[in-house]
Protein backbone atom coordinates (compact mmCIF):
# COMPACT_ATOMS: atom_id res chain seq x y z
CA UNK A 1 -18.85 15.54 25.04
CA UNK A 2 -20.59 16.59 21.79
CA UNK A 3 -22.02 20.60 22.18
CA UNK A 4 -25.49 20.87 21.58
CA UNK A 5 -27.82 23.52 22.33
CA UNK A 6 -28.48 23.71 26.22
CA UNK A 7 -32.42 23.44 26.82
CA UNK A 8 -33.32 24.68 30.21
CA UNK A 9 -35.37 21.60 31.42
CA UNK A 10 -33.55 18.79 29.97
CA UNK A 11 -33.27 15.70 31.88
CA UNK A 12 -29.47 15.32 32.69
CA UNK A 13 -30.12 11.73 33.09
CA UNK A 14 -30.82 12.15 29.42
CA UNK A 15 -28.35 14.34 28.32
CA UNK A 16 -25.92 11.75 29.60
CA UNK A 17 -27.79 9.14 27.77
CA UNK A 18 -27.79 11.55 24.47
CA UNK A 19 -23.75 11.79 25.30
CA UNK A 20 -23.34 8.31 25.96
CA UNK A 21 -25.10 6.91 22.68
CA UNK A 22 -23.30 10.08 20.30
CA UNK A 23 -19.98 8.73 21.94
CA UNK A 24 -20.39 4.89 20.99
CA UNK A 25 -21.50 6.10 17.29
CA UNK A 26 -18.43 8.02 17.16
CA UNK A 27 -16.37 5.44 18.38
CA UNK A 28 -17.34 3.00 16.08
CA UNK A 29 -17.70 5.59 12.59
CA UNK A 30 -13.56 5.64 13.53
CA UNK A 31 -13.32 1.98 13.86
CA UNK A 32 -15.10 1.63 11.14
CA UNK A 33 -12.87 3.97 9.25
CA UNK A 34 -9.69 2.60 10.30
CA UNK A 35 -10.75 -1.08 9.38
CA UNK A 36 -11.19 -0.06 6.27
CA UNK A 37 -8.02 1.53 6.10
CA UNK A 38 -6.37 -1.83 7.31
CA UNK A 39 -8.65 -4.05 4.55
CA UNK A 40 -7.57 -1.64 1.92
CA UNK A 41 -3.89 -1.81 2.68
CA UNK A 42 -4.14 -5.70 2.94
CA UNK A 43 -5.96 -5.74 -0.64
CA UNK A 44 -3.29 -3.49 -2.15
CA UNK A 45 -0.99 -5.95 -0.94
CA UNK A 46 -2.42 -9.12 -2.57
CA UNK A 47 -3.15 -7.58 -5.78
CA UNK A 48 0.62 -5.95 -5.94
CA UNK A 49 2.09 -9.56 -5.10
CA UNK A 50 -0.59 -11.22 -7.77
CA UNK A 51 0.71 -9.21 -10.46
CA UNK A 52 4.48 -9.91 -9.36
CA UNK A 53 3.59 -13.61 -9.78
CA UNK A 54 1.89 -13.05 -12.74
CA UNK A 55 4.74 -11.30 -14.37
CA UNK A 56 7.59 -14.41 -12.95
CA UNK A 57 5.24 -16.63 -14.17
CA UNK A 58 5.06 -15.21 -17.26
CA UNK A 59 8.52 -14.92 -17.52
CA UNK A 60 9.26 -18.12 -16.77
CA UNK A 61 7.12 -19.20 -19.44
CA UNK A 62 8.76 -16.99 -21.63
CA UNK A 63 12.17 -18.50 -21.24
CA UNK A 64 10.91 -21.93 -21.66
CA UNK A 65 12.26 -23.46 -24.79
CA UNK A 66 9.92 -27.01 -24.49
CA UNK A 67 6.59 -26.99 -24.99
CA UNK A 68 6.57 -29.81 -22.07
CA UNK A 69 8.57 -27.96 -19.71
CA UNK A 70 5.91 -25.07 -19.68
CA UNK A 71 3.00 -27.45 -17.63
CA UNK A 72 6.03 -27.96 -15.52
CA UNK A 73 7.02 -24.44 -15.14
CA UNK A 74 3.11 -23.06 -14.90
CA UNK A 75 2.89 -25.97 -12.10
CA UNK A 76 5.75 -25.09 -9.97
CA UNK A 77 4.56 -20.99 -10.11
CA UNK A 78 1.34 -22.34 -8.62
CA UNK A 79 2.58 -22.83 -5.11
CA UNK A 80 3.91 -19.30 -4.28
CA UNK A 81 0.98 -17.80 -5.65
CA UNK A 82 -1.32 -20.25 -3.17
CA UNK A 83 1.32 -19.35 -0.25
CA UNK A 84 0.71 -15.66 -0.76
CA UNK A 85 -3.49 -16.18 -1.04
CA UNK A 86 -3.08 -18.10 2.31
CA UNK A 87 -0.75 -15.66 3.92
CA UNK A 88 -3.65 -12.81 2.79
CA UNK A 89 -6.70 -15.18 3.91
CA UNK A 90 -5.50 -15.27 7.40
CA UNK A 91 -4.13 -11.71 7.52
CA UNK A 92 -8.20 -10.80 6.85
CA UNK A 93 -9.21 -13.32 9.51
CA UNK A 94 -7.07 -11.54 11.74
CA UNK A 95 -8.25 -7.73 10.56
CA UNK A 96 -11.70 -8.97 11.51
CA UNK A 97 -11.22 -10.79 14.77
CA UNK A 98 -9.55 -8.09 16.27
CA UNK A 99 -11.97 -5.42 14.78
CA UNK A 100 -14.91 -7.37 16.32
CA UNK A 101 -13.32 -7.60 19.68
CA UNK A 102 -12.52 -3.41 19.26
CA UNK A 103 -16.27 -3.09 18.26
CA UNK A 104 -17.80 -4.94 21.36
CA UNK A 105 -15.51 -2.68 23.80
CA UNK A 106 -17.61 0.47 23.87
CA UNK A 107 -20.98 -1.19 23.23
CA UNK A 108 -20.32 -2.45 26.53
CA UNK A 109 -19.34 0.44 27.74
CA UNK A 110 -22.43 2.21 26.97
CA UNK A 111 -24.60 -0.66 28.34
CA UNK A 112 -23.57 -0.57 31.79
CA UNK A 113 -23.17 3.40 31.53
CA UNK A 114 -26.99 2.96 30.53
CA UNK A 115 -27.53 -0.09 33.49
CA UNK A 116 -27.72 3.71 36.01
CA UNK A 117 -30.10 5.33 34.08
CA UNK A 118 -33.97 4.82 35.51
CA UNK A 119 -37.03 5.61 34.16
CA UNK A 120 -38.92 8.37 35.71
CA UNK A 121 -41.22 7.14 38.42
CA UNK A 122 -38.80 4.09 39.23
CA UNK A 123 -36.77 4.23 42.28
CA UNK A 124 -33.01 4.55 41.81
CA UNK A 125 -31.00 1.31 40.33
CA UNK A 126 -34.52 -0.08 39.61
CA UNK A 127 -33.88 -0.67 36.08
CA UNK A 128 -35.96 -3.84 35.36
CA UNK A 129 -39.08 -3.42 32.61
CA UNK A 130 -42.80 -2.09 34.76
């Protein structure tokens, strides 16, 4: 998988351990990467439609010629901006879930890859503790 220098007497039982774990590390450094590619696109997202609501509500407040119809008008610009905070909140929830469940894939991978290797001076599929 990964090159490394080829030592003469190494174990390949090993080796395919070594391969095994630098695979799962890899695996997950790109996960890793690309949920934080998703979390950053979803936090560019809310901020850009924050500022749009602060500007309409600011606009709004703007245009308002009573100084009663402003609690009004700050009131009613609350609900979009809640809508949009929910709409993000489970978005995230979502991000994560499926990142978690992406995560646990190879680390189970690698644990029943590792379920074959024995110890030396344990017979074959004898992996319990001595």
């Amino acid at each position: 998988m990964f090159p490394f220098p080829d030592i003469p007497n190494a174990n390949p039982a090993l080796r395919s351990q070594f391969d095994a774990q630098v695979g799962l590390l890899a695996q997950l450094s790109q996960r890793n990467c690309d949920l934080f590619e998703r979390l950053s696109a979803l936090n560019l997202q809310m901020a850009r439609q924050a500022i749009d609501d602060a500007i309409d509500t600011g606009r709004e407040l703007a245009a308002c010629t009573d100084p009663f119809q402003m609690s009004a008008t700050a009131v009613h610009r609350l609900q979009p901006a809640g809508e949009h905070f929910r709409s993000y909140q489970q978005e995230l929830f979502n991000v994560l879930a499926n990142t978690q469940m992406q995560q646990m894939q190879p680390a189970q991978a690698v644990r029943e890859a590792a379920s074959g290797f024995s110890h030396p001076g344990q017979p074959p599929g004898d992996t319990g503790p001595r």
